[in-house]
Protein backbone atom coordinates (compact mmCIF):
# COMPACT_ATOMS: atom_id res chain seq x y z
CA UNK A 1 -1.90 -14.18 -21.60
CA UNK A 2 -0.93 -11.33 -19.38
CA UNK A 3 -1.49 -8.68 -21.44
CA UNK A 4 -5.19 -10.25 -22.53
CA UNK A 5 -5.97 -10.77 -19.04
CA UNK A 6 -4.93 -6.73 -18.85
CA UNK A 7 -6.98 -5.43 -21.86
CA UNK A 8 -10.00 -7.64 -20.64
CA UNK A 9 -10.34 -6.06 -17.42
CA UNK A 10 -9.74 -2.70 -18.64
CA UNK A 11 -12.03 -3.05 -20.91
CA UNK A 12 -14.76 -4.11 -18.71
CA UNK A 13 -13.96 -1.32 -16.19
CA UNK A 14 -14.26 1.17 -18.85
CA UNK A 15 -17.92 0.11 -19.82
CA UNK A 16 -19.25 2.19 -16.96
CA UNK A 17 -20.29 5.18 -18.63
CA UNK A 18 -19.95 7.22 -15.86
CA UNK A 19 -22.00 10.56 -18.40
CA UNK A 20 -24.18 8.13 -19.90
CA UNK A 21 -25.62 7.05 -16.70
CA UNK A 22 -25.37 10.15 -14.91
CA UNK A 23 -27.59 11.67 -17.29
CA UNK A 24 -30.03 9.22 -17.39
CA UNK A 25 -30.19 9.73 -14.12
CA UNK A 26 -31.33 13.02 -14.49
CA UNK A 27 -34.57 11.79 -17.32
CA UNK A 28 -31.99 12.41 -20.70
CA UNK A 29 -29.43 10.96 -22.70
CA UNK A 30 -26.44 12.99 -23.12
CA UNK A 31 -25.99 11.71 -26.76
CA UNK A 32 -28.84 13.46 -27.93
CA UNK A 33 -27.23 16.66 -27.10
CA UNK A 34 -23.75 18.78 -27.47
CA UNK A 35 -21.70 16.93 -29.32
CA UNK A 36 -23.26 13.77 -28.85
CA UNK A 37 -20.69 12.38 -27.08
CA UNK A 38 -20.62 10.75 -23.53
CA UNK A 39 -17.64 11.95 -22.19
CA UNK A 40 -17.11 14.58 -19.52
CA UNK A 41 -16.73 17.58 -21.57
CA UNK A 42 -19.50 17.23 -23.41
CA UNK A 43 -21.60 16.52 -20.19
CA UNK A 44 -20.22 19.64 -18.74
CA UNK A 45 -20.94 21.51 -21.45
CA UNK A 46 -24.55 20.79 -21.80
CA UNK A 47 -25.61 19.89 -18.00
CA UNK A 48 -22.89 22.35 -16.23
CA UNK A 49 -19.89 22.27 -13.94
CA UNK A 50 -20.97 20.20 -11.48
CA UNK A 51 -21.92 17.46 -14.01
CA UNK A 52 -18.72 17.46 -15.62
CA UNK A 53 -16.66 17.09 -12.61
CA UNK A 54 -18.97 14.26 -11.42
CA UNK A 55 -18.76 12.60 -14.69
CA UNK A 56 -14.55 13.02 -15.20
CA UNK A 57 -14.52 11.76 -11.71
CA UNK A 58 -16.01 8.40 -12.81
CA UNK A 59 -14.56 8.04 -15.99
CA UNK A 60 -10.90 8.72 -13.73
CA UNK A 61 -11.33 6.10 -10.72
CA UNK A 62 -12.78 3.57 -13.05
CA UNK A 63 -9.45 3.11 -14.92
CA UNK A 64 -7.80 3.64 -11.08
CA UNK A 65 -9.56 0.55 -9.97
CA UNK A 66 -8.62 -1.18 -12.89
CA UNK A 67 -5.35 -0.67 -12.11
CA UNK A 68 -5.44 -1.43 -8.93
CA UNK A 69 -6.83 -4.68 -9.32
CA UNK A 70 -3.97 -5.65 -11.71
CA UNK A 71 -1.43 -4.61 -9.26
CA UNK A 72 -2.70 -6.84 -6.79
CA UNK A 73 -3.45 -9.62 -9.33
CA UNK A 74 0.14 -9.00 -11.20
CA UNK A 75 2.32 -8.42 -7.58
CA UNK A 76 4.75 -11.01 -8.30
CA UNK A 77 5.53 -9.55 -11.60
CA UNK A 78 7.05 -6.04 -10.52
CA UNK A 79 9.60 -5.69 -13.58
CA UNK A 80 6.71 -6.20 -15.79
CA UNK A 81 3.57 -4.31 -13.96
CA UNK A 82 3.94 -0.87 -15.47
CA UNK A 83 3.80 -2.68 -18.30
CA UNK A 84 0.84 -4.38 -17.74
CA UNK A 85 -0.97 -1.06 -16.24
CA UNK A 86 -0.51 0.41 -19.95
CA UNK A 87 -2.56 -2.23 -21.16
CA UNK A 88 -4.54 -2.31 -18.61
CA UNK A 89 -5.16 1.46 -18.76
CA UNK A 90 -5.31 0.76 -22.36
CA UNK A 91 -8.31 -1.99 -22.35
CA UNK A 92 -10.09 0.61 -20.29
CA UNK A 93 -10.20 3.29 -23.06
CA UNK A 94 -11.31 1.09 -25.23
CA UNK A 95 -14.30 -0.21 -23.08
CA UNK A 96 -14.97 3.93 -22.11
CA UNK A 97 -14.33 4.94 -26.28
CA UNK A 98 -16.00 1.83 -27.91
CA UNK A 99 -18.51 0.38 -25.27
CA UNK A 100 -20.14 -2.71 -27.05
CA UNK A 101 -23.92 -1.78 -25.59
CA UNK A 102 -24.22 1.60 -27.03
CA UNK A 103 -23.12 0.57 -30.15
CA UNK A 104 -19.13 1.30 -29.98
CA UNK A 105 -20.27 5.04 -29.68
CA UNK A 106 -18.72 6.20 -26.07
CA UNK A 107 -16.57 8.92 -25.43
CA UNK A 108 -12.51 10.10 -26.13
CA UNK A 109 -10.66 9.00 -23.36
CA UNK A 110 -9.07 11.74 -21.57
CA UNK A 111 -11.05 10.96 -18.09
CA UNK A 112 -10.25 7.85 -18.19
CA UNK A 113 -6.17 8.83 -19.20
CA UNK A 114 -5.88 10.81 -16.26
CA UNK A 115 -6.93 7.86 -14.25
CA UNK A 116 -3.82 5.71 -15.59
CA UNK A 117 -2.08 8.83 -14.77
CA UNK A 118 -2.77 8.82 -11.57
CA UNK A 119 -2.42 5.12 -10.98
CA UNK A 120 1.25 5.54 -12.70
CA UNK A 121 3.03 8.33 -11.85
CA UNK A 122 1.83 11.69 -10.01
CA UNK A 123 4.83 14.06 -11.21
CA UNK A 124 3.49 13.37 -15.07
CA UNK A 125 0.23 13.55 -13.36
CA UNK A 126 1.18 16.80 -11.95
CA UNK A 127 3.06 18.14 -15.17
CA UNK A 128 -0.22 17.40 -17.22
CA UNK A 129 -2.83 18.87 -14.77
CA UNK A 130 -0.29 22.44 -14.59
CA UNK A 131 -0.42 22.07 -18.54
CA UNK A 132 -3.94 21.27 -18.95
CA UNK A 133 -5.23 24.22 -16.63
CA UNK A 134 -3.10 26.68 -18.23
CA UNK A 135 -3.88 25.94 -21.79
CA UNK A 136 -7.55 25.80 -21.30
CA UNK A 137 -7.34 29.12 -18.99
CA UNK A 138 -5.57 30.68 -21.44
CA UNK A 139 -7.18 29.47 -24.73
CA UNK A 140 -10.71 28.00 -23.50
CA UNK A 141 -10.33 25.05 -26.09
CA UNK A 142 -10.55 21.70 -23.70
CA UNK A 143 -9.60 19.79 -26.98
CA UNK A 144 -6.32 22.01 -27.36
CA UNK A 145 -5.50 21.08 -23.68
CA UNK A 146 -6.43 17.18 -24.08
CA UNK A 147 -4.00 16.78 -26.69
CA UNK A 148 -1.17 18.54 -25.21
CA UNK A 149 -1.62 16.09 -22.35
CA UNK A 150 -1.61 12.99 -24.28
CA UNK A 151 1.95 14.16 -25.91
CA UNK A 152 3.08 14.72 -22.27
CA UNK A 153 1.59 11.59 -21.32
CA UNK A 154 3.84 9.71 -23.73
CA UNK A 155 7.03 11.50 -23.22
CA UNK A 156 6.39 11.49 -19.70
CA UNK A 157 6.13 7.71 -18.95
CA UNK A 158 8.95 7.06 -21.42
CA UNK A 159 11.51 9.74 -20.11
CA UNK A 160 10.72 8.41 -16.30
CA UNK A 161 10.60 4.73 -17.41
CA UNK A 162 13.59 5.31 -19.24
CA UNK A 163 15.70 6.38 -15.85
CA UNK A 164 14.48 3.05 -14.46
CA UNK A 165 12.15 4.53 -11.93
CA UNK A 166 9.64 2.27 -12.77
CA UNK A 167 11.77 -0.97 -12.45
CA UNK A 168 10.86 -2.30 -16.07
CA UNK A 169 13.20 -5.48 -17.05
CA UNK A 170 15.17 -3.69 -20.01
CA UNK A 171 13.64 -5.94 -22.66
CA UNK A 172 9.92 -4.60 -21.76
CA UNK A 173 11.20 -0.98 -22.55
CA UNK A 174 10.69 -0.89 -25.73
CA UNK A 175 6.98 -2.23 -25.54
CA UNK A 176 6.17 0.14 -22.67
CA UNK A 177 7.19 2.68 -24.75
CA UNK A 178 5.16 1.16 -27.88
CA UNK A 179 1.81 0.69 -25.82
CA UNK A 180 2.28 5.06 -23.53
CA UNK A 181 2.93 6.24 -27.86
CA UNK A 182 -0.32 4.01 -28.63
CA UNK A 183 -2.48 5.45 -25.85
CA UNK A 184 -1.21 9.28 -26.71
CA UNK A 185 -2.21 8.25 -30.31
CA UNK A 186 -5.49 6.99 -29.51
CA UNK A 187 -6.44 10.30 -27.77
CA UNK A 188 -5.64 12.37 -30.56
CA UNK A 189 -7.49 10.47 -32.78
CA UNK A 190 -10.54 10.56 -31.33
CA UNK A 191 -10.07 14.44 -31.46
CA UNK A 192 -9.28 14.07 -35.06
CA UNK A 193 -12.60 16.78 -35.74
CA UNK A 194 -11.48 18.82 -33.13
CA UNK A 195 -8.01 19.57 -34.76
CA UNK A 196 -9.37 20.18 -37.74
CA UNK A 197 -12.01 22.83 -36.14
CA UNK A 198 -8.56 24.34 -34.44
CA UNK A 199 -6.48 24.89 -37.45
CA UNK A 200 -9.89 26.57 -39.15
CA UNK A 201 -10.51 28.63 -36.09
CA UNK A 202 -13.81 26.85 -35.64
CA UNK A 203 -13.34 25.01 -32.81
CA UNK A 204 -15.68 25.91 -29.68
CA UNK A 205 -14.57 27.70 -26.67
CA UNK A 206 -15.39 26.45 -23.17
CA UNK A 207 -18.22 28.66 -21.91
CA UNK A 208 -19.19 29.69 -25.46
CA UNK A 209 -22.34 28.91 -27.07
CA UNK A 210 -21.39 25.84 -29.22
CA UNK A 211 -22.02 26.46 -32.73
């Protein structure tokens, strides 16, 4: 029941579209453009810098208010709450990825991943911002950077969880474990295209004209 309770408000956090509605905002609808997608990169590649940062802002706090509502709600719990913010932070991508209203069509996740991250644990927070900065600075492929921070996600959480610093009962392990593998998987699925564009040397650089 706890983990339902989890997914459900994650899921309804993450069905603020934080690009959708910014762009309506602004008289268009960001899925008619770029990539079609409603996610921060493809907001700031098609309505600019300040845009994006708006928009990844959004998609970020919305899965840190999640979060922080099942801390409060889940208080009593504390060997299983880091637990529960996985599937918490979880039911959020899902809502942001998959929004029922626009027809399961939202965006990949990443915004709304470094919102769990910061809700968790700022060292992997820390370790995946250096990462992410660097990679894109160096390469200019924001896909090459997201999924290098999903696989540090995952090893992350499970290396510090794994020291105890999280306080998990030792039967929970392996399902926190299960559910940071699930979320890394989910975000490299959804840049499934983008791989394949990367291994074929296709894939478009940030600040290039998208082809």
């Amino acid at each position: 029941m706890e983990r339902a309770i989890c997914l459900a408000i994650g899921y309804l956090f993450g069905l603020f579209q934080t690009g959708y509605l910014y762009s309506k905002a602004h008289h268009m609808d960001i899925r008619n453009y770029g990539s079609g997608n409603s996610g921060s990169t493809n907001v700031l590649r098609v309505m600019g810098v300040k845009a994006g940062f708006i928009v990844f802002l959004g998609d970020s706090f919305k899965t840190i208010f999640a979060c922080l509502l099942t801390r409060y709600l889940f208080r009593t719990q504390p060997e299983m709450l880091y637990v529960y913010l996985l599937y918490t932070g979880f039911g959020v991508i899902l809502g942001h990825n998959f929004p029922f209203y626009m027809g399961f069509k939202g965006g990949k996740g990443i915004a709304a991943s470094a919102g769990l991250l910061a809700a968790m644990d700022w060292r992997v927070m820390l370790i995946c911002l250096i990462v992410f900065v660097a990679v894109v600075a160096v390469t200019r492929y924001v896909s090459l950077g997201s999924i290098l921070v999903m696989i540090l996600f995952s090893t992350g959480m499970i290396y510090f969880a794994g020291r105890g610093d999280f306080g998990i009962h030792e039967a929970a392990f392996p399902e926190f474990c299960l559910m940071a593998v699930v979320i890394a998987l989910m975000g490299i699925w959804r840049h499934r295209t983008n791989i394949r564009r990367l291994l074929s040397g296709t894939e478009n650089k940030l600040g290039a004209k998208k082809q």
